[in-house]
PDB file of N, CA and C in Angstrom:
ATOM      1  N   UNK A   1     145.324  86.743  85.062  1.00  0.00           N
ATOM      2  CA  UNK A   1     146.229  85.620  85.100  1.00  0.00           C
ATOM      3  C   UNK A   1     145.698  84.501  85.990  1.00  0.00           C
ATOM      4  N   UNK A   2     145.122  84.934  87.149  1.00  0.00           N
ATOM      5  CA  UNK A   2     144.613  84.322  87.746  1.00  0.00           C
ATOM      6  C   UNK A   2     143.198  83.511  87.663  1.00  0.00           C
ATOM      7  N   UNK A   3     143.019  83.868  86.689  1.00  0.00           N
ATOM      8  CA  UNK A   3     141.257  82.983  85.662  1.00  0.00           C
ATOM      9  C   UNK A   3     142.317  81.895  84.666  1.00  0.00           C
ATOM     10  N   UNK A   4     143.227  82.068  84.163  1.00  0.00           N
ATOM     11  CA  UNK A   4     143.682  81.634  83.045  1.00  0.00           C
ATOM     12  C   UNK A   4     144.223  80.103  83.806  1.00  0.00           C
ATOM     13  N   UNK A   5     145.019  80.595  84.923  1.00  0.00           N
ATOM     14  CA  UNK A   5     145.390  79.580  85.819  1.00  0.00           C
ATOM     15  C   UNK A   5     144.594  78.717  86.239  1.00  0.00           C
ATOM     16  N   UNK A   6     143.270  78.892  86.803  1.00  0.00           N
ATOM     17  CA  UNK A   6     142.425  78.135  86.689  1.00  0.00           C
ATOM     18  C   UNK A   6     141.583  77.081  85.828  1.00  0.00           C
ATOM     19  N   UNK A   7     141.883  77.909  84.799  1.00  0.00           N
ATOM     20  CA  UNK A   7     141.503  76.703  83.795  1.00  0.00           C
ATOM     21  C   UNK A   7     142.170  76.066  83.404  1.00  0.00           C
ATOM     22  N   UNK A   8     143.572  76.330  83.171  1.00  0.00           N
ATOM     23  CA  UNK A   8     144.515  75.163  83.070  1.00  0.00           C
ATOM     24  C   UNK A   8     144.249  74.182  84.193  1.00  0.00           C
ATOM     25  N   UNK A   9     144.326  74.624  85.436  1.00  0.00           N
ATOM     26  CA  UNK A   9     145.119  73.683  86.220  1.00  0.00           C
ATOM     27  C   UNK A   9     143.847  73.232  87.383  1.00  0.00           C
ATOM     28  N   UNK A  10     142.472  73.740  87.155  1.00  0.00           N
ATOM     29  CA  UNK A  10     141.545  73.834  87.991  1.00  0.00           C
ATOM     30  C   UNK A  10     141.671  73.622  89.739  1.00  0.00           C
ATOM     31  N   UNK A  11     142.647  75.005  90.090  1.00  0.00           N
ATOM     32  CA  UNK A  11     142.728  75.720  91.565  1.00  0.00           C
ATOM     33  C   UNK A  11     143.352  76.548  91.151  1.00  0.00           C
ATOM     34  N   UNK A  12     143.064  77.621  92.201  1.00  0.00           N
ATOM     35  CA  UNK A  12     143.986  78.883  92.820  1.00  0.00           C
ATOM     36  C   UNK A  12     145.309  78.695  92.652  1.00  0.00           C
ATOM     37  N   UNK A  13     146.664  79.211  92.542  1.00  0.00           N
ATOM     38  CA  UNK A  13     147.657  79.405  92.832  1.00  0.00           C
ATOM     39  C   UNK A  13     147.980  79.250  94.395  1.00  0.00           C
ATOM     40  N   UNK A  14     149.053  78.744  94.096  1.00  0.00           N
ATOM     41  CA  UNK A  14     149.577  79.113  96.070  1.00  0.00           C
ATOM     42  C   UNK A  14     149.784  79.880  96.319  1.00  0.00           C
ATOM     43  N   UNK A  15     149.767  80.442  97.735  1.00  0.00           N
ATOM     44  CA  UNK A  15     150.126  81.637  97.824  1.00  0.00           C
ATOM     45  C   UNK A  15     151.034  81.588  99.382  1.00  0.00           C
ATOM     46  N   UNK A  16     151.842  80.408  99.296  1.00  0.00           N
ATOM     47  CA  UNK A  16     152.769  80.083 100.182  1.00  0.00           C
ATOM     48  C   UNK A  16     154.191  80.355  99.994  1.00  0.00           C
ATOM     49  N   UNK A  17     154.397  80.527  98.253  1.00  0.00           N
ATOM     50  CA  UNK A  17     155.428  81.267  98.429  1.00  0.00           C
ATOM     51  C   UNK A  17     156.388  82.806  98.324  1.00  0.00           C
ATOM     52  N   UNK A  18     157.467  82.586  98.621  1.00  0.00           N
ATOM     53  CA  UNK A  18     157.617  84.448  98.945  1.00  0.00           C
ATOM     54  C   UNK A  18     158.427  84.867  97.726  1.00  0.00           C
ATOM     55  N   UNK A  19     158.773  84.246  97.073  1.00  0.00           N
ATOM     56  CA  UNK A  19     159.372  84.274  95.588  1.00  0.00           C
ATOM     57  C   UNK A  19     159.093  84.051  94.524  1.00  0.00           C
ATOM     58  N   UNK A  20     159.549  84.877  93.473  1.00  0.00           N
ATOM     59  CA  UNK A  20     159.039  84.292  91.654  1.00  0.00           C
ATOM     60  C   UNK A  20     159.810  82.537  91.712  1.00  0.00           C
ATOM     61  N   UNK A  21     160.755  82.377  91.908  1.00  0.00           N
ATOM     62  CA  UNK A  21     161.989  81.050  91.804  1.00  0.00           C
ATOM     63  C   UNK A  21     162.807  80.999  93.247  1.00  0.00           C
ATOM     64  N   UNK A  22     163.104  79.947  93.352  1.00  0.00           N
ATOM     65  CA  UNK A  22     163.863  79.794  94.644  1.00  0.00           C
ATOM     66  C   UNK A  22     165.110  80.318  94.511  1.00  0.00           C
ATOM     67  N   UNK A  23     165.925  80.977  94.872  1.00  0.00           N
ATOM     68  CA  UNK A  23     167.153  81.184  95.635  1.00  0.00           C
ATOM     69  C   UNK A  23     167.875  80.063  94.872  1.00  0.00           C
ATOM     70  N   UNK A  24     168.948  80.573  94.097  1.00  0.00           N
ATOM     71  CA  UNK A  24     169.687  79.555  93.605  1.00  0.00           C
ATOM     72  C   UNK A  24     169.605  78.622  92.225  1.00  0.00           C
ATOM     73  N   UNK A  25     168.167  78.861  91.603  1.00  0.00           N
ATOM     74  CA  UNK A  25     167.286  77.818  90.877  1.00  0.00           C
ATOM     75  C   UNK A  25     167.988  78.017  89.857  1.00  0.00           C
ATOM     76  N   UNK A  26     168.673  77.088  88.958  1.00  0.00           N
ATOM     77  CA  UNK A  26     169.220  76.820  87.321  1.00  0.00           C
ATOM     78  C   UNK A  26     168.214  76.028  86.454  1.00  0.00           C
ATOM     79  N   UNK A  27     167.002  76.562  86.113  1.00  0.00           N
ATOM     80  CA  UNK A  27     166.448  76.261  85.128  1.00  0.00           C
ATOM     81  C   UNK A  27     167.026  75.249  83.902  1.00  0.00           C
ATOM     82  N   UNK A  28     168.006  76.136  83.403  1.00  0.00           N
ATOM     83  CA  UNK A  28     168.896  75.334  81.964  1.00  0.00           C
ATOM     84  C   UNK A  28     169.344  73.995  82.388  1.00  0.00           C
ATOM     85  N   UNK A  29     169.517  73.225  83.780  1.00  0.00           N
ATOM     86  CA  UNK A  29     169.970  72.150  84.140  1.00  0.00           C
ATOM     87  C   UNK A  29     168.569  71.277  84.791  1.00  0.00           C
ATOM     88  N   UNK A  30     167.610  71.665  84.783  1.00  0.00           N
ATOM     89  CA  UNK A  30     166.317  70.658  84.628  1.00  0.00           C
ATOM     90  C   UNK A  30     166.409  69.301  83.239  1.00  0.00           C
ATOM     91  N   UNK A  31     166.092  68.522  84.079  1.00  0.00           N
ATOM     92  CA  UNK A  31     166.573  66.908  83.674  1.00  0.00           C
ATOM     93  C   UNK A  31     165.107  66.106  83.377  1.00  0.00           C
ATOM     94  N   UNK A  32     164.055  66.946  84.106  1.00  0.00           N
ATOM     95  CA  UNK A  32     162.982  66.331  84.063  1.00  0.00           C
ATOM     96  C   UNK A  32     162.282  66.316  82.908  1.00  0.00           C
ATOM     97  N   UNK A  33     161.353  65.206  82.886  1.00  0.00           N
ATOM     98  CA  UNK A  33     160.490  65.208  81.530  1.00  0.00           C
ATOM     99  C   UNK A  33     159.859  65.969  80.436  1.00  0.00           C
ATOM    100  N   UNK A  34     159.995  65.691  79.303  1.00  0.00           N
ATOM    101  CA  UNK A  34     159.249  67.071  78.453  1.00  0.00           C
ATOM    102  C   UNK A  34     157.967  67.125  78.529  1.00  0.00           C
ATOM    103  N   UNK A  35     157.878  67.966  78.389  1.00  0.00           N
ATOM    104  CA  UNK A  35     156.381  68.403  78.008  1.00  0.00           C
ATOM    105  C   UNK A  35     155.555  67.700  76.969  1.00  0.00           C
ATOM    106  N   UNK A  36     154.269  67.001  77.033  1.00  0.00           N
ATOM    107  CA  UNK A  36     153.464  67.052  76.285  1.00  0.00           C
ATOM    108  C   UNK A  36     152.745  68.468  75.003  1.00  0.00           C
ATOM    109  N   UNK A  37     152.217  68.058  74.139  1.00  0.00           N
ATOM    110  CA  UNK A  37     151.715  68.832  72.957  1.00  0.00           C
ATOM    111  C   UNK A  37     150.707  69.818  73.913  1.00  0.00           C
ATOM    112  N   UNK A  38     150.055  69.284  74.278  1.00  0.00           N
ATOM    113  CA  UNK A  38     148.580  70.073  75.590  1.00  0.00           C
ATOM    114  C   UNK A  38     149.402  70.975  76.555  1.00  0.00           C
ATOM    115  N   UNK A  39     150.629  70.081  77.366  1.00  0.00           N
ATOM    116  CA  UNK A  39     151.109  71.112  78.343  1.00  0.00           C
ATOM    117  C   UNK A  39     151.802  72.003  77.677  1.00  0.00           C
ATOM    118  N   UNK A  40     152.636  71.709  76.713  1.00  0.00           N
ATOM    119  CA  UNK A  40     153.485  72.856  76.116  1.00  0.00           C
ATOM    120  C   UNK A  40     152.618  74.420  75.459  1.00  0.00           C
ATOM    121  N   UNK A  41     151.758  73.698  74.963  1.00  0.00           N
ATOM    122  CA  UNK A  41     150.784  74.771  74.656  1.00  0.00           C
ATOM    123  C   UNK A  41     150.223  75.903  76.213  1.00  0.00           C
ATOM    124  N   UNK A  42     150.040  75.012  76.937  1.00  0.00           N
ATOM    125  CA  UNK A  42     149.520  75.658  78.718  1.00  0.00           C
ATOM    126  C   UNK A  42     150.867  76.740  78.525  1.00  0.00           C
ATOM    127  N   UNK A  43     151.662  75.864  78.480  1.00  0.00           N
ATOM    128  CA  UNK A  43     153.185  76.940  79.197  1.00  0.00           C
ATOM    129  C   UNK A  43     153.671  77.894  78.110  1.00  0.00           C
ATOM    130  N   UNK A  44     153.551  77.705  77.352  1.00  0.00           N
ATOM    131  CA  UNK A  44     153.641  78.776  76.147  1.00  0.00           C
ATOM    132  C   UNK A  44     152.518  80.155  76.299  1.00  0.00           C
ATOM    133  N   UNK A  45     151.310  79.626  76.875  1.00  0.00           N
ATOM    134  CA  UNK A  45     150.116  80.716  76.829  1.00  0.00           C
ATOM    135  C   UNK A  45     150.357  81.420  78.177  1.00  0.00           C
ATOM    136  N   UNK A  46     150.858  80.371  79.310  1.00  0.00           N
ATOM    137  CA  UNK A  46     151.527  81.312  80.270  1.00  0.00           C
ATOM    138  C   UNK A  46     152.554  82.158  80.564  1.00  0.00           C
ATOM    139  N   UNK A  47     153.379  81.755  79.742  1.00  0.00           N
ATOM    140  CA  UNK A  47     154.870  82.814  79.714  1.00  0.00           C
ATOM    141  C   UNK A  47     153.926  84.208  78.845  1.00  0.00           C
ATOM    142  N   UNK A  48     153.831  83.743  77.999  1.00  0.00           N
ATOM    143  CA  UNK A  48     152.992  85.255  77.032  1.00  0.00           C
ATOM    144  C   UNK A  48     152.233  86.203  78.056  1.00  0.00           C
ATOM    145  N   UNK A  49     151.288  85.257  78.672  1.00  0.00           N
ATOM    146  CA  UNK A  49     150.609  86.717  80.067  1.00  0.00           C
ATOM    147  C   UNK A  49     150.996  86.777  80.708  1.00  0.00           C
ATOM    148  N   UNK A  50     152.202  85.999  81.221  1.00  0.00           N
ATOM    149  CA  UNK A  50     153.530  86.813  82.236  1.00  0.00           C
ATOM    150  C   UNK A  50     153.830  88.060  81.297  1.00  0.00           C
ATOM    151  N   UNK A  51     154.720  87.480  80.230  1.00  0.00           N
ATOM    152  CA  UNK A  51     155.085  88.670  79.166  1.00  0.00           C
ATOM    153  C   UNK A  51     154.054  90.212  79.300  1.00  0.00           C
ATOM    154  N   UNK A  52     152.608  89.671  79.377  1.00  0.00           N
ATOM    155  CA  UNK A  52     152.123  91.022  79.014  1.00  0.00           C
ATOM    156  C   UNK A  52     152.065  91.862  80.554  1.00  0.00           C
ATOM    157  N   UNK A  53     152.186  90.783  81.488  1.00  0.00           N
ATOM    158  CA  UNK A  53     151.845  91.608  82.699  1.00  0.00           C
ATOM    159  C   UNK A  53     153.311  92.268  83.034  1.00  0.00           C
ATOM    160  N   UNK A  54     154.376  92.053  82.228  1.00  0.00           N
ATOM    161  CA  UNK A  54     155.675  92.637  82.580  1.00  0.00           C
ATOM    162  C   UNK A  54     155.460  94.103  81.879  1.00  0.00           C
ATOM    163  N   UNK A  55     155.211  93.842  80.785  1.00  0.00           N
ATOM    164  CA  UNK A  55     154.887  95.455  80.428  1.00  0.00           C
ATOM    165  C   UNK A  55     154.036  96.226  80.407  1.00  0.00           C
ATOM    166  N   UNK A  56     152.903  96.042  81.389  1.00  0.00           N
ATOM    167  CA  UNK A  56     151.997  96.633  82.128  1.00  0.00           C
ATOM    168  C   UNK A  56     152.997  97.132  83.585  1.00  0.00           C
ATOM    169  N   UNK A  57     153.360  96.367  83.976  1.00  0.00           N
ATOM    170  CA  UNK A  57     154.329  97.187  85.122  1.00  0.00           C
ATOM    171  C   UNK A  57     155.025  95.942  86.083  1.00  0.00           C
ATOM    172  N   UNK A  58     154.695  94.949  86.238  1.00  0.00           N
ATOM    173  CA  UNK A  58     155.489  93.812  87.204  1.00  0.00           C
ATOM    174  C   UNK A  58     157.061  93.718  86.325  1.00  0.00           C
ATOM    175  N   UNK A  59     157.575  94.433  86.917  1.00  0.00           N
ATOM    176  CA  UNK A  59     158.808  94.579  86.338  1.00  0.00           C
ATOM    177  C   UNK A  59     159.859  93.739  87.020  1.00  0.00           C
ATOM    178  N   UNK A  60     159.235  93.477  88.179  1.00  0.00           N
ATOM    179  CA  UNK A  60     159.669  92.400  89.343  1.00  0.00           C
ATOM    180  C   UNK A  60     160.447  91.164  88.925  1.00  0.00           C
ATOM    181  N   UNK A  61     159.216  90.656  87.710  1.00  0.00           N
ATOM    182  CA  UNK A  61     159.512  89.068  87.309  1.00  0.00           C
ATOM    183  C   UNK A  61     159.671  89.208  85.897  1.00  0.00           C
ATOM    184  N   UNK A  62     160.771  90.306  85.842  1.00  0.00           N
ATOM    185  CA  UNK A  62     160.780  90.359  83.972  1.00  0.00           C
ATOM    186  C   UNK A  62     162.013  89.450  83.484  1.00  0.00           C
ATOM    187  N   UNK A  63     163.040  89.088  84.609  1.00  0.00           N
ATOM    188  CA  UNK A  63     164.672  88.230  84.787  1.00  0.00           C
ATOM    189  C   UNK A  63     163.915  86.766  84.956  1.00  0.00           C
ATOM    190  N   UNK A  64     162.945  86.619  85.052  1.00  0.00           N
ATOM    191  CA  UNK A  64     162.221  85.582  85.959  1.00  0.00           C
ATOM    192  C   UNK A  64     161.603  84.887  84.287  1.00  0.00           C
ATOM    193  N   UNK A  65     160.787  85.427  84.078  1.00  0.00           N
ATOM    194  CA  UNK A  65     160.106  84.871  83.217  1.00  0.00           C
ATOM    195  C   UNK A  65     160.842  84.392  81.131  1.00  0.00           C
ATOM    196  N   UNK A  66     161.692  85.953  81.580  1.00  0.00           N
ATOM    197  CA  UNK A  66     162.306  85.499  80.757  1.00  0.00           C
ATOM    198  C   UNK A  66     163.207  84.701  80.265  1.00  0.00           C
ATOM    199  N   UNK A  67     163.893  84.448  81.658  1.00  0.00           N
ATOM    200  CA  UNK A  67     164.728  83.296  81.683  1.00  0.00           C
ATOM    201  C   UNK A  67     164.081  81.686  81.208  1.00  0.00           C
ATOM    202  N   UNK A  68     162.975  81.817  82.081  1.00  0.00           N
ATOM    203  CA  UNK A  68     161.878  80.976  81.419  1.00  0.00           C
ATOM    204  C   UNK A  68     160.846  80.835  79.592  1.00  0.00           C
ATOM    205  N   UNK A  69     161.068  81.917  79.667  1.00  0.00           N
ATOM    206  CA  UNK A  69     161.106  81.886  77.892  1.00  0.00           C
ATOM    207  C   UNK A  69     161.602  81.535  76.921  1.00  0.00           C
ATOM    208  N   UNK A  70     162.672  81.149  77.458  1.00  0.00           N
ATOM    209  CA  UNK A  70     163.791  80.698  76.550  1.00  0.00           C
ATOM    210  C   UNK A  70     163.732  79.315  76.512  1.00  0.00           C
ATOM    211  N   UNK A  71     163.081  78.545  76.979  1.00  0.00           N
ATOM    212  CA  UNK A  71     162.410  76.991  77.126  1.00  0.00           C
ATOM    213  C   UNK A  71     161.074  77.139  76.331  1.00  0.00           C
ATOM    214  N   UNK A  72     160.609  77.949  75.866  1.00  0.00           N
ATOM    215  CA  UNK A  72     158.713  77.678  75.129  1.00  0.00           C
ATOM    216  C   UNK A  72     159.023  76.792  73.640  1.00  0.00           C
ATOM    217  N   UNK A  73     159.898  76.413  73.237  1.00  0.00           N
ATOM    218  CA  UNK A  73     159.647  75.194  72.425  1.00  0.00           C
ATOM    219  C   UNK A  73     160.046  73.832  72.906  1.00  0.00           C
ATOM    220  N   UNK A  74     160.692  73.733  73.678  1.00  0.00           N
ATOM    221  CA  UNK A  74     160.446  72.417  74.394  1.00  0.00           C
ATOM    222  C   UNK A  74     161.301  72.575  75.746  1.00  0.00           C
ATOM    223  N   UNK A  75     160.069  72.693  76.388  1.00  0.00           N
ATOM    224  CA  UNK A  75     159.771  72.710  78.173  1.00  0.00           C
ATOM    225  C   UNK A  75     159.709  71.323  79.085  1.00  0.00           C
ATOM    226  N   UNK A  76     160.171  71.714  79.888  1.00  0.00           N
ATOM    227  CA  UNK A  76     160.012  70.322  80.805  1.00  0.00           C
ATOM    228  C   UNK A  76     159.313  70.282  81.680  1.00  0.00           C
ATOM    229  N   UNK A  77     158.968  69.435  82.244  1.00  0.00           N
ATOM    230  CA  UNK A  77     157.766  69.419  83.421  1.00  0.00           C
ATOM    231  C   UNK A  77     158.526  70.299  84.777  1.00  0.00           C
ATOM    232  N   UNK A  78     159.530  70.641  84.960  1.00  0.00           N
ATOM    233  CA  UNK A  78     160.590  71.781  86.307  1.00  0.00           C
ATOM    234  C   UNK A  78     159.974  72.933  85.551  1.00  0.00           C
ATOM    235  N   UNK A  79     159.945  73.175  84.443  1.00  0.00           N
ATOM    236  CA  UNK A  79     159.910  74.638  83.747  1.00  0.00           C
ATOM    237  C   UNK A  79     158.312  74.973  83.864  1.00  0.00           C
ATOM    238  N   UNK A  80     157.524  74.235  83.842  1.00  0.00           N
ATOM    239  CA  UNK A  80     155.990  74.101  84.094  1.00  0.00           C
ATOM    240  C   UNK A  80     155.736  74.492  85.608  1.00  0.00           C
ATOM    241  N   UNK A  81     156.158  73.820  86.392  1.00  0.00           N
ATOM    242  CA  UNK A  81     156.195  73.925  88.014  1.00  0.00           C
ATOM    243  C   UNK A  81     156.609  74.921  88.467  1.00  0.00           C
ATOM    244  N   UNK A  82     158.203  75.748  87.609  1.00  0.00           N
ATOM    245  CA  UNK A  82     158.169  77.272  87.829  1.00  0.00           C
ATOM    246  C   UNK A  82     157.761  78.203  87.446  1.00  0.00           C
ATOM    247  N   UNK A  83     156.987  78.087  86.440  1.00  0.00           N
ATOM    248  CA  UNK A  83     156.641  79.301  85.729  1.00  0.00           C
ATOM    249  C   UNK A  83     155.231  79.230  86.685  1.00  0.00           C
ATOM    250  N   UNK A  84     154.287  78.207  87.222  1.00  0.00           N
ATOM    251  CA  UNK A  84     153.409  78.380  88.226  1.00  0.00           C
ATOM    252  C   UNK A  84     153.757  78.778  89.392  1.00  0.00           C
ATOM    253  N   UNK A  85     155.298  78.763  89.925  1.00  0.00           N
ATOM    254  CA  UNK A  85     155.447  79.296  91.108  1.00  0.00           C
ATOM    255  C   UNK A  85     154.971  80.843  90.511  1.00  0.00           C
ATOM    256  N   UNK A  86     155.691  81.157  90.075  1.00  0.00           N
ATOM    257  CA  UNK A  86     155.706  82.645  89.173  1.00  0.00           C
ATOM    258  C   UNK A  86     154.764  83.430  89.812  1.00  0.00           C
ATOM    259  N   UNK A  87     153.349  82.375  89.444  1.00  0.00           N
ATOM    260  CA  UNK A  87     151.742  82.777  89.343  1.00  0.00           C
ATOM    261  C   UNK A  87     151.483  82.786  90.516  1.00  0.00           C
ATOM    262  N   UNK A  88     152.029  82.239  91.184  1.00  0.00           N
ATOM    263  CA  UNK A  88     151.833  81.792  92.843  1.00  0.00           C
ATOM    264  C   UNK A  88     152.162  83.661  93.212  1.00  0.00           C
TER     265      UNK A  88
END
């Protein structure tokens, strides 16, 4: 996940934070911009290897991502920014 991230976004993940999503976070009420054809494609290929790393065993971020799945046909630039916390 961490190669894949890189090529999207050319750096590392952070690793500053201590959570999949912040405390509180309502996804479904993101207001911010949609996604481009290029990014939507990024965030679509990233929810999927979240997806696969959930059923390999990170069972952690399976409420997490999927909640975020439910945005892969049209994502907004908040839904992009969390699904990289995710990766973080």
């Amino acid at each position: 996940m961490v190669e894949s991230y890189v090529r999207f976004f050319g750096e590392k993940p952070s690793r500053r934070v201590t959570s999949p999503l912040e405390k509180g976070d309502h996804p479904e009420l993101d207001t911010s911009e949609f996604l481009g054809v290029d990014e939507t494609r990024i965030y679509q290929s990233m929810i999927g290897s979240a997806q696969w790393v959930i059923s390999i065993g990170r069972f952690d971020i399976a409420v997490h991502i999927m909640t975020l799945s439910s945005f892969r046909a049209q994502p907004r630039r908040g839904h992009l920014d969390r699904i990289k916390r995710v990766y973080a």
